[in-house]
N, C-alpha and C. Protein backbone atom coordinates (compact mmCIF):
# COMPACT_ATOMS: atom_id res chain seq x y z
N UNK A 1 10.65 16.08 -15.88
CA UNK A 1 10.33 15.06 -14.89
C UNK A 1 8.84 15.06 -14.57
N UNK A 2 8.24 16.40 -14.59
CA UNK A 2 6.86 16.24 -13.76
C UNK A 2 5.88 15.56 -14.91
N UNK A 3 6.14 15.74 -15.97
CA UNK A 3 5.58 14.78 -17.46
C UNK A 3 5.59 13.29 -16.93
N UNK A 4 6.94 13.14 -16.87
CA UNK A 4 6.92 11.57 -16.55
C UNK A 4 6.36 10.62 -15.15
N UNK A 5 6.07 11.67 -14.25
CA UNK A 5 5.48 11.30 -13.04
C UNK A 5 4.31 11.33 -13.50
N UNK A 6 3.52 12.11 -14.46
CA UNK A 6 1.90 12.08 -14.93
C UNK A 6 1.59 10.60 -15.32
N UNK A 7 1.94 10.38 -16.03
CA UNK A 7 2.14 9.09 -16.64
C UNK A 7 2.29 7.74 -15.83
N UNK A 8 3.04 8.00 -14.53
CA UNK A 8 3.94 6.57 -13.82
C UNK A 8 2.18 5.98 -13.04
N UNK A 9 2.27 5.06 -13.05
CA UNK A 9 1.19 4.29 -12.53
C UNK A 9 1.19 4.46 -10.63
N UNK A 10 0.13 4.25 -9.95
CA UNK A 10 -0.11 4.69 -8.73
C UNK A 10 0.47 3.25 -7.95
N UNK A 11 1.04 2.87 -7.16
CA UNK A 11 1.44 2.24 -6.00
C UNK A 11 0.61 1.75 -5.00
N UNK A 12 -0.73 1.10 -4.69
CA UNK A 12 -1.72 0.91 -3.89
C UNK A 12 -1.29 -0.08 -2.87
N UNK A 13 -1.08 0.30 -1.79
CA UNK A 13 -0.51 -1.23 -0.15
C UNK A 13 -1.36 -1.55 0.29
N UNK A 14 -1.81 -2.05 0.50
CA UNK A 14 -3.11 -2.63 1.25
C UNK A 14 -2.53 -3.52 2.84
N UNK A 15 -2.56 -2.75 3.73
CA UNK A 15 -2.36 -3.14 5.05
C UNK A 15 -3.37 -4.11 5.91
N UNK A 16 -2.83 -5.00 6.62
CA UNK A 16 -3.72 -5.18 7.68
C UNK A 16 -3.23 -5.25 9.37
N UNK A 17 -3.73 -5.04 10.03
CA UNK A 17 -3.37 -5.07 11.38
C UNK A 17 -3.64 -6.31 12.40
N UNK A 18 -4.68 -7.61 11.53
CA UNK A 18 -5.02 -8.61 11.84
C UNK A 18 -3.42 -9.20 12.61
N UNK A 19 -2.26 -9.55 12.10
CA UNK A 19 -1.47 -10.27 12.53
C UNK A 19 -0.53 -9.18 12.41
N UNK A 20 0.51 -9.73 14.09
CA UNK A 20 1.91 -9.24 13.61
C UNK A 20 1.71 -8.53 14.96
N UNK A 21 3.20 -8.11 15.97
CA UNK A 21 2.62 -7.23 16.93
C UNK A 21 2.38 -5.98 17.04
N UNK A 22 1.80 -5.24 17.73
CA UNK A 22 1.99 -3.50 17.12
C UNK A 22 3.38 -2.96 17.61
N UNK A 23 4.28 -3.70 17.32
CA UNK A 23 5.83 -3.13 17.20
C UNK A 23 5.45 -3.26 15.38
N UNK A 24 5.27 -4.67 14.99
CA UNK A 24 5.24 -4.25 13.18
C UNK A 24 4.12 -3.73 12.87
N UNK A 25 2.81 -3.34 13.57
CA UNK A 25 1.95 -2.26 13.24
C UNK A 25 2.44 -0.98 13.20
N UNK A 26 3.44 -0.79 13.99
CA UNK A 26 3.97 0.94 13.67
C UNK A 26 5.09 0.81 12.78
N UNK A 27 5.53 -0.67 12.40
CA UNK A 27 6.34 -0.23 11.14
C UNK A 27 5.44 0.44 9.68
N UNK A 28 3.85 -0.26 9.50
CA UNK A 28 3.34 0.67 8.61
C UNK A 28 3.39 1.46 8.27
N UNK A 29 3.67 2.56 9.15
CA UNK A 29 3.87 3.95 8.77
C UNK A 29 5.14 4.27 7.97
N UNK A 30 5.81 3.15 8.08
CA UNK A 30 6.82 3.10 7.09
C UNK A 30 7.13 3.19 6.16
N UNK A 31 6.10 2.69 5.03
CA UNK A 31 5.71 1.99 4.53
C UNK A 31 5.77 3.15 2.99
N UNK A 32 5.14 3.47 3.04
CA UNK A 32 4.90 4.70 2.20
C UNK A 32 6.23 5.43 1.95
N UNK A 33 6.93 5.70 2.51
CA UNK A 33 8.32 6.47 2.94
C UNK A 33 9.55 5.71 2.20
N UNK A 34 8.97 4.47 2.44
CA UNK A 34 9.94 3.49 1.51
C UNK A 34 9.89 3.35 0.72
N UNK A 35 8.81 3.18 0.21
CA UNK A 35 8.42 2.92 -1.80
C UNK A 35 8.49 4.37 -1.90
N UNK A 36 8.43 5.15 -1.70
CA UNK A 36 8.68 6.72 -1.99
C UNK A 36 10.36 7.34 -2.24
N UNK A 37 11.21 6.67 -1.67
CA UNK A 37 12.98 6.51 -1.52
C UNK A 37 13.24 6.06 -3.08
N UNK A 38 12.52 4.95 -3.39
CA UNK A 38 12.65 4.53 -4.94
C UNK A 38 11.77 3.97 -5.84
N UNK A 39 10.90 4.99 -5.77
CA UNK A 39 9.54 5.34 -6.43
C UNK A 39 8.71 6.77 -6.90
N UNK A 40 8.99 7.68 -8.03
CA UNK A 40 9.02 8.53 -8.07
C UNK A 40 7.00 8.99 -8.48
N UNK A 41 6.36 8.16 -8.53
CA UNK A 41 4.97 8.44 -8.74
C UNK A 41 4.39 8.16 -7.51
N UNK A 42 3.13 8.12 -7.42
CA UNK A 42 2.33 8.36 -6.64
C UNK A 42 2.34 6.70 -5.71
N UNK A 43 1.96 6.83 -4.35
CA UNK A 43 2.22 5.61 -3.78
C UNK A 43 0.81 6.14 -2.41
N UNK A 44 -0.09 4.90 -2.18
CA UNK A 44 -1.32 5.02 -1.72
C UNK A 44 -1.25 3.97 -0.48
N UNK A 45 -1.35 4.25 0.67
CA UNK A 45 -1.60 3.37 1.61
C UNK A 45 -2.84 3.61 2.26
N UNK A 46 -3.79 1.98 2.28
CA UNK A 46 -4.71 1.58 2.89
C UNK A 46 -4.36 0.61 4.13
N UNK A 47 -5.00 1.18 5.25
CA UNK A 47 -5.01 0.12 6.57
C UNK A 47 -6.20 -0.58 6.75
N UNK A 48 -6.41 -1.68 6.70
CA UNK A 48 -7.60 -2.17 7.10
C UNK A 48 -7.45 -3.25 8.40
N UNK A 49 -8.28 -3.76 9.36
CA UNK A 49 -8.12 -4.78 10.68
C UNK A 49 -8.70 -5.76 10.34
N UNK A 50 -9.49 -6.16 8.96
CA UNK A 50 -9.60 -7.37 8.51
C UNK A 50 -9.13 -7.55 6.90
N UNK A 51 -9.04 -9.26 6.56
CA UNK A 51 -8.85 -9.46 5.67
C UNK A 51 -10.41 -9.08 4.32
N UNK A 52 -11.24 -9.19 5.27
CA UNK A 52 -12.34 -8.46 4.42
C UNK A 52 -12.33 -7.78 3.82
N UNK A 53 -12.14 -6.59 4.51
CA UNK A 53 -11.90 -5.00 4.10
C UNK A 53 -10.69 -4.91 3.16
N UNK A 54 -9.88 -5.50 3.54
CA UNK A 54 -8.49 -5.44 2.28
C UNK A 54 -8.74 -6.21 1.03
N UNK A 55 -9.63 -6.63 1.17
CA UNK A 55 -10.20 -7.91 -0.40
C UNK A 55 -11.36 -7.03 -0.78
N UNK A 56 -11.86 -6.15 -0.04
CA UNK A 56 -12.76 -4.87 -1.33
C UNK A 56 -11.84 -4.09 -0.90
N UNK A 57 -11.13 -3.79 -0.95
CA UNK A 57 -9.92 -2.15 -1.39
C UNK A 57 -9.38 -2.44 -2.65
N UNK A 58 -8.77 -4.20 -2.49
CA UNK A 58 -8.00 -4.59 -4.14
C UNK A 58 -9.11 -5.00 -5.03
N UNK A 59 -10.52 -5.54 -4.37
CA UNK A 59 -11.04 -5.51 -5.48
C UNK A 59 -11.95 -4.01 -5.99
N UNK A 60 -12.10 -3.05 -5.13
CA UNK A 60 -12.43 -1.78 -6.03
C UNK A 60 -11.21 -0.87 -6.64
N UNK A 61 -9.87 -1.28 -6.28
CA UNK A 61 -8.83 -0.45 -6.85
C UNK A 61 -8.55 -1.27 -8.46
N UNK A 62 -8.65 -2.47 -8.41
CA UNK A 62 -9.33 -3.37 -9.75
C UNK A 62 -9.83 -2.85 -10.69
N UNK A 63 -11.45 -2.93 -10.14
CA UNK A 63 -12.18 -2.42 -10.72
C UNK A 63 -12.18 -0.60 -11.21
N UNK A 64 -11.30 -0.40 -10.47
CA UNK A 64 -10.90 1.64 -11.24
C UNK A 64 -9.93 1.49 -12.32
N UNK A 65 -9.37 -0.10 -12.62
CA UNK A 65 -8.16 0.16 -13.44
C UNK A 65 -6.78 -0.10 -12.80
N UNK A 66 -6.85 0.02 -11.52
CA UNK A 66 -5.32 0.50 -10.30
C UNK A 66 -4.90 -0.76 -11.67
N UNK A 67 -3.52 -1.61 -11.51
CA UNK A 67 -2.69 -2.79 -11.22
C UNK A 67 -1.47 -2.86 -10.75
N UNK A 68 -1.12 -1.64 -9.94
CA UNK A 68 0.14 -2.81 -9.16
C UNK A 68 -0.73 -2.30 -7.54
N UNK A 69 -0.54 -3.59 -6.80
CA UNK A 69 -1.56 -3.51 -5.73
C UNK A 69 -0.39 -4.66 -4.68
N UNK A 70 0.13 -3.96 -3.58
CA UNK A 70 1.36 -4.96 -2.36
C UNK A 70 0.09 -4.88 -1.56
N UNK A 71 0.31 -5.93 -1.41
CA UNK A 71 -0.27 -6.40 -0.26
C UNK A 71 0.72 -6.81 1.06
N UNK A 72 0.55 -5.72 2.44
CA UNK A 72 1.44 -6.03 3.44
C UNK A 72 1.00 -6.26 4.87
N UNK A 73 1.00 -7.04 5.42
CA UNK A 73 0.52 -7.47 7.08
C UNK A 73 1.15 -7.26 7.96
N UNK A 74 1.37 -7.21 8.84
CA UNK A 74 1.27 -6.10 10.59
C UNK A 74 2.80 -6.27 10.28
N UNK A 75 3.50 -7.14 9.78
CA UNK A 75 4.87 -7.12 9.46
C UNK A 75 5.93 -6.86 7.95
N UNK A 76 5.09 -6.06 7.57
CA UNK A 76 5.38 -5.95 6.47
C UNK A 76 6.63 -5.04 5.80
N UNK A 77 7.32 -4.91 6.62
CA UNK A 77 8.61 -4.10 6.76
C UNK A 77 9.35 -4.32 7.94
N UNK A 78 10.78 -4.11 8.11
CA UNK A 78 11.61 -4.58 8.80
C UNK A 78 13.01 -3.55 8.55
């Protein structure tokens, strides 16, 4: 198994806190925990409070190579 986790590609979320109330801001923390239930490689959460900041996270995780990149907002779990 630990072979095949070397290999599995990284999971990158890109959060924002711009919208949504902070009842779904503390679902974030969720977030990770969930793709982790049925996701056996590596899984990366970024918070950012603008859409700025989350448009250079996906575009420098891009530019390293990342490609699978969720993008989730203040409600992004339920």
């Amino acid at each position: 198994m630990l072979l095949v986790i070397e290999f599995m590609k990284t999971i990158n979320i890109i959060t924002t806190t711009i919208s949504g109330s902070i009842k779904d801001w503390q679902k974030m923390k969720l977030l990770e925990k969930e793709f982790q239930k049925h996701y056996f490689g590596k899984v990366s959460v970024f918070e950012f409070d603008s859409h700025k900041g989350a448009k250079e996270k996906a575009h420098e995780l891009i530019e390293k190579g990342e490609t699978i990149i969720v993008s989730a907002g203040g409600a992004g779990i339920s």
